[in-house]
PDB file of N, CA and C in Angstrom:
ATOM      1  N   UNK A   1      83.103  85.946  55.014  1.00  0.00           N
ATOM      2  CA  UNK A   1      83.347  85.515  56.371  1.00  0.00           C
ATOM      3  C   UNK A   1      84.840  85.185  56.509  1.00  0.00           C
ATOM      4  N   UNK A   2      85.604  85.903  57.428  1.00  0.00           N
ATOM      5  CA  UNK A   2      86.927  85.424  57.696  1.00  0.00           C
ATOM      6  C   UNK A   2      87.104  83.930  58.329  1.00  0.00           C
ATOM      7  N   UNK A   3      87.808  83.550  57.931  1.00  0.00           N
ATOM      8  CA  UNK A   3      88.754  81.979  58.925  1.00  0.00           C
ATOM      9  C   UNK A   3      88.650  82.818  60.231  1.00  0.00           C
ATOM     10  N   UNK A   4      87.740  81.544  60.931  1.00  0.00           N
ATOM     11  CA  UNK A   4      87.928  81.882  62.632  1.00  0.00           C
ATOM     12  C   UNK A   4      89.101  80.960  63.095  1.00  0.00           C
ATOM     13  N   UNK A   5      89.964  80.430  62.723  1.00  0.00           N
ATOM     14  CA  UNK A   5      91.102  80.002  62.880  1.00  0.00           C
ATOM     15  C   UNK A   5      92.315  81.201  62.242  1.00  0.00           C
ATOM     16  N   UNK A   6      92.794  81.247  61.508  1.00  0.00           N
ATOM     17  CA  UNK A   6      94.017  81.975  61.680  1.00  0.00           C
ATOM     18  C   UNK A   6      93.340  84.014  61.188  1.00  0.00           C
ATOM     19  N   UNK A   7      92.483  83.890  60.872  1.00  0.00           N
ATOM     20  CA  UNK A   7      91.443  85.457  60.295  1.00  0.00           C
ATOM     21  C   UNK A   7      92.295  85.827  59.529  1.00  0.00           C
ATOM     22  N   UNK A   8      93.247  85.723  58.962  1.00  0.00           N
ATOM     23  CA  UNK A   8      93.372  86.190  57.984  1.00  0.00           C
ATOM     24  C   UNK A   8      93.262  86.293  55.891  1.00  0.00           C
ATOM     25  N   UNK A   9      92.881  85.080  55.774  1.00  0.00           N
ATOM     26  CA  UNK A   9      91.706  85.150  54.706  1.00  0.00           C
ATOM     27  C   UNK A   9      90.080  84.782  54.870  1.00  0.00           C
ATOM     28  N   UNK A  10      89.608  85.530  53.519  1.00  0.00           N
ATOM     29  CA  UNK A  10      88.262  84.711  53.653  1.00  0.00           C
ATOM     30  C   UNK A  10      87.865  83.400  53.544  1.00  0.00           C
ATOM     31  N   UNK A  11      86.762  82.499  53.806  1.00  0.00           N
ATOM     32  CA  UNK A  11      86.521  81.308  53.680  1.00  0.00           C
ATOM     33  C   UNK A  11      86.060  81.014  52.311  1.00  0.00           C
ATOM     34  N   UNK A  12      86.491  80.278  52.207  1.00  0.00           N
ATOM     35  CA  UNK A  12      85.927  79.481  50.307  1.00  0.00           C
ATOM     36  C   UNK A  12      84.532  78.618  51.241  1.00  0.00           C
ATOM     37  N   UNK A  13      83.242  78.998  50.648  1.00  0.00           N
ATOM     38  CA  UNK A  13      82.094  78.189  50.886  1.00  0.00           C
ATOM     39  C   UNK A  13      81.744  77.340  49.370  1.00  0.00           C
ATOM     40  N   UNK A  14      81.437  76.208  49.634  1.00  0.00           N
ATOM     41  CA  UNK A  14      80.615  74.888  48.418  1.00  0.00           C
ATOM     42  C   UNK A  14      79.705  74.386  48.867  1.00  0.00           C
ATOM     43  N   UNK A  15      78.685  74.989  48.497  1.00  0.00           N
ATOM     44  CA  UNK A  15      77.277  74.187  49.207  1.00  0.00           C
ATOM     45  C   UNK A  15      77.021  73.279  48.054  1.00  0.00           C
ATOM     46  N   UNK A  16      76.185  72.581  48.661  1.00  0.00           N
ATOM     47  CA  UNK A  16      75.426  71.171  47.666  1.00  0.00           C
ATOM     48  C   UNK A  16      74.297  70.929  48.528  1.00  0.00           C
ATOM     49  N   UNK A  17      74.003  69.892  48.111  1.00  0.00           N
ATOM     50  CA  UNK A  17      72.862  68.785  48.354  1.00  0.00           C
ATOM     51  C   UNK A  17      73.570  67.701  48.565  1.00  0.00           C
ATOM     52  N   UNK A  18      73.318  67.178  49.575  1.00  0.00           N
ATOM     53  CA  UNK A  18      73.785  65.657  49.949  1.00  0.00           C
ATOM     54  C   UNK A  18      72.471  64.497  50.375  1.00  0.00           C
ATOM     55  N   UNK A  19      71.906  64.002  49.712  1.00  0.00           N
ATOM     56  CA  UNK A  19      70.190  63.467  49.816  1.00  0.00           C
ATOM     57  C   UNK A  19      69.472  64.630  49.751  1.00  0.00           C
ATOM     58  N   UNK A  20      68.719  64.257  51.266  1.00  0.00           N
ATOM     59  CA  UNK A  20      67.988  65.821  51.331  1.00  0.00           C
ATOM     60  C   UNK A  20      67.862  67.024  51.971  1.00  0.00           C
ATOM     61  N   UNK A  21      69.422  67.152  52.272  1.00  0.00           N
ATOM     62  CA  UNK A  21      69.861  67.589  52.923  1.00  0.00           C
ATOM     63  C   UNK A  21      70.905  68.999  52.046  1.00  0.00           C
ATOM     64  N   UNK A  22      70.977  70.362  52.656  1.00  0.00           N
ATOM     65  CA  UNK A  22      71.640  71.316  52.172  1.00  0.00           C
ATOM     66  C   UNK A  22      72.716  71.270  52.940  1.00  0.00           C
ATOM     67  N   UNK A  23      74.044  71.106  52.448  1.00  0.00           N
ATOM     68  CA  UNK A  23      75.303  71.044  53.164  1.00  0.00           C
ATOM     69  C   UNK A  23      76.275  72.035  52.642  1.00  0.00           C
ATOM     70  N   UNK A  24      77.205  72.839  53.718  1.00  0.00           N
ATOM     71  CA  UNK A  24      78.502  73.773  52.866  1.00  0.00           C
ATOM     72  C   UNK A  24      79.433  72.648  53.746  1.00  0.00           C
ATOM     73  N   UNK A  25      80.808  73.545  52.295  1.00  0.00           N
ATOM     74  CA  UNK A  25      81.999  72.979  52.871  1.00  0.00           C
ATOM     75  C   UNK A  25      82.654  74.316  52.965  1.00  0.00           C
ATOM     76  N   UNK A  26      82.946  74.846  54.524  1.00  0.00           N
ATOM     77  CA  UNK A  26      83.492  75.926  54.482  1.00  0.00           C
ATOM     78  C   UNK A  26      85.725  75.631  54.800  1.00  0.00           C
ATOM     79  N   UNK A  27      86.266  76.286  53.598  1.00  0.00           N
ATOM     80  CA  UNK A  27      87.759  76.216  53.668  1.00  0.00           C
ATOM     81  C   UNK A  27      88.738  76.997  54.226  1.00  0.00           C
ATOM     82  N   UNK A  28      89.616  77.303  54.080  1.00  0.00           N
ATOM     83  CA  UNK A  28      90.898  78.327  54.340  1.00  0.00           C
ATOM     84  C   UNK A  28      92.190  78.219  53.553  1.00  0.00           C
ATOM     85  N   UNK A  29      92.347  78.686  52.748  1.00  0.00           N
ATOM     86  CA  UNK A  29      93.653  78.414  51.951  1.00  0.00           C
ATOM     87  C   UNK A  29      94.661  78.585  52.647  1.00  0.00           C
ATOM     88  N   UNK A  30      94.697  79.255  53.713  1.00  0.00           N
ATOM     89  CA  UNK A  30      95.628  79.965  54.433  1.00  0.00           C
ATOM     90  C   UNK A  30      95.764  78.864  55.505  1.00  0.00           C
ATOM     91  N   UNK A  31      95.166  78.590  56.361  1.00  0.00           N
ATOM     92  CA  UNK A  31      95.690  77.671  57.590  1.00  0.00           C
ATOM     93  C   UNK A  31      94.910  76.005  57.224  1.00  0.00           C
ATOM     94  N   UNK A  32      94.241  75.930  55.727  1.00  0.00           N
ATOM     95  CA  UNK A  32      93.656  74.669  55.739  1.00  0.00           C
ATOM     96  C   UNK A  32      92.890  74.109  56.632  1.00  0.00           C
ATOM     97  N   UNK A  33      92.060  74.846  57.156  1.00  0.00           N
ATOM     98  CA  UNK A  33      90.547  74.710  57.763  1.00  0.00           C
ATOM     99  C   UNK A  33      89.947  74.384  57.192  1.00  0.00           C
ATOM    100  N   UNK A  34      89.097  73.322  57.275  1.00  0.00           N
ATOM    101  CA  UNK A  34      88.237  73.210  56.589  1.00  0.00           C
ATOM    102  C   UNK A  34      86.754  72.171  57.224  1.00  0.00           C
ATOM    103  N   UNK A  35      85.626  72.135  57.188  1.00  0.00           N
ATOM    104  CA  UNK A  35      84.533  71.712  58.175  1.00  0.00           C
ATOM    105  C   UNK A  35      83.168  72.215  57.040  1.00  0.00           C
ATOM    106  N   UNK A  36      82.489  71.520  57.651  1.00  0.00           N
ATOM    107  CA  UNK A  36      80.808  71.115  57.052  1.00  0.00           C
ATOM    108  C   UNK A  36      79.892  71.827  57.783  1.00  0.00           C
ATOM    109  N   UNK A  37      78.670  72.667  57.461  1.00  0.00           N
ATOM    110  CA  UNK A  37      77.465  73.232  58.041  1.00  0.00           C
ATOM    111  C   UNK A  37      76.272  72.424  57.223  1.00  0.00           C
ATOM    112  N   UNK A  38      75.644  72.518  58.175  1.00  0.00           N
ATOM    113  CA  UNK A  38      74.210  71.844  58.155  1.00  0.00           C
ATOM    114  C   UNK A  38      73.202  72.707  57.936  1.00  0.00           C
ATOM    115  N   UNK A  39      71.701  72.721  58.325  1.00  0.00           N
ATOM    116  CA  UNK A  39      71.086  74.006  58.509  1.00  0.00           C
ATOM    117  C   UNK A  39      70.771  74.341  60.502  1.00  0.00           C
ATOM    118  N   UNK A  40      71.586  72.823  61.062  1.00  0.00           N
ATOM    119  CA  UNK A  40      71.834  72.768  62.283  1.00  0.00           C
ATOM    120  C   UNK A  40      73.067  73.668  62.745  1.00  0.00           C
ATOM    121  N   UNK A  41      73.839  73.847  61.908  1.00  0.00           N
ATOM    122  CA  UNK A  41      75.070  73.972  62.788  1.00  0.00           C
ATOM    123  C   UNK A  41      76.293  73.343  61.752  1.00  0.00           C
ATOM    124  N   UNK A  42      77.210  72.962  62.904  1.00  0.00           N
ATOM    125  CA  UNK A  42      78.830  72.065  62.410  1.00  0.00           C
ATOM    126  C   UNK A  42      78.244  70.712  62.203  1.00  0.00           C
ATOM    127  N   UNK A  43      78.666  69.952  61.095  1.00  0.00           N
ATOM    128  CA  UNK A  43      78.586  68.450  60.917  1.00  0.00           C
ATOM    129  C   UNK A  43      79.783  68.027  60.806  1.00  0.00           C
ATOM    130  N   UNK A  44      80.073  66.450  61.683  1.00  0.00           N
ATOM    131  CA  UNK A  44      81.370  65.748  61.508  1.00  0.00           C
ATOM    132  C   UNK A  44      81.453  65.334  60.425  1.00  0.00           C
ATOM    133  N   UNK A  45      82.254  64.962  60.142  1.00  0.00           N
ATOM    134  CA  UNK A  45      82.565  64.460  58.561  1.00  0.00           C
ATOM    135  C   UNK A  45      82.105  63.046  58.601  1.00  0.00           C
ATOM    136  N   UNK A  46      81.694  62.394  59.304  1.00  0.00           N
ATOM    137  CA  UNK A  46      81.597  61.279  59.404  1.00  0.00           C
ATOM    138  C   UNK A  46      79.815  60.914  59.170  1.00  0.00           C
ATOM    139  N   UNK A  47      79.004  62.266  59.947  1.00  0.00           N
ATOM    140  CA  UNK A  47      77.549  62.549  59.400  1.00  0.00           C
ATOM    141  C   UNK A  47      77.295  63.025  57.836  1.00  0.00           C
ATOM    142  N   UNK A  48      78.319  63.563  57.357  1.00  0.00           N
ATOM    143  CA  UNK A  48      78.352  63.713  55.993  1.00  0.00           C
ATOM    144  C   UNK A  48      78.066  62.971  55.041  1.00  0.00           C
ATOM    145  N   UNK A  49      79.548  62.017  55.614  1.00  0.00           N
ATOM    146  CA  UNK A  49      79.815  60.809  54.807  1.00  0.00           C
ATOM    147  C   UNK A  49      78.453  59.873  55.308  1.00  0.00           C
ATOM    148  N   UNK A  50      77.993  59.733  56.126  1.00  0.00           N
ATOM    149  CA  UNK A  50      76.835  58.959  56.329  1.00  0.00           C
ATOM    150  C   UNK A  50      75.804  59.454  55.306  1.00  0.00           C
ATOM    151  N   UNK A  51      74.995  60.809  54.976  1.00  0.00           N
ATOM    152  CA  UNK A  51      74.198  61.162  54.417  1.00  0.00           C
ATOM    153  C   UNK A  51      74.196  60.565  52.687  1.00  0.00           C
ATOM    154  N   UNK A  52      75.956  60.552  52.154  1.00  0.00           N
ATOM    155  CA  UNK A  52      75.967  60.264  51.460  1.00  0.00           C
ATOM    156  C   UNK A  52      75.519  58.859  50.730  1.00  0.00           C
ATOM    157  N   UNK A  53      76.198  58.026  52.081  1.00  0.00           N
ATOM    158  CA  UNK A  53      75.996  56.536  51.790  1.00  0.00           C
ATOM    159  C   UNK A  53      74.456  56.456  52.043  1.00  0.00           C
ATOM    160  N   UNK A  54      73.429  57.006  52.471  1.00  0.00           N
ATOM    161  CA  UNK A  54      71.973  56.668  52.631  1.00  0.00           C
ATOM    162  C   UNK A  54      71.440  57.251  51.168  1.00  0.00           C
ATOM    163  N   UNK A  55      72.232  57.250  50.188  1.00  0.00           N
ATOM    164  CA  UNK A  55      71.501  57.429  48.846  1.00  0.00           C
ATOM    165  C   UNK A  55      70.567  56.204  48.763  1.00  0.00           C
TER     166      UNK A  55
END
């Protein structure tokens, strides 16, 4: 998948588990994009960081 911000590299994806939850961290080396998917969609970083702290 290209960076939908600058398209010119591909995205670095890191999925995990965060509780019970399947999360990526999709990147850009190139313009430093970088953002969270859910199996919803975009997550703020701030729902992330929440999932984490509900260990």
């Amino acid at each position: 998948m290209k960076c939908p911000s600058c398209r010119t590299r591909e995205l670095v994806v890191i999925t995990m588990k965060v509780g019970a939850e399947q999360v990526a961290l999709r990147t850009c080396s190139s313009c430093d994009l970088r953002y969270w998917e859910g199996l919803d969609g975009q997550l703020a970083l701030e729902s992330v960081l929440a999932l984490v702290g509900g260990r």
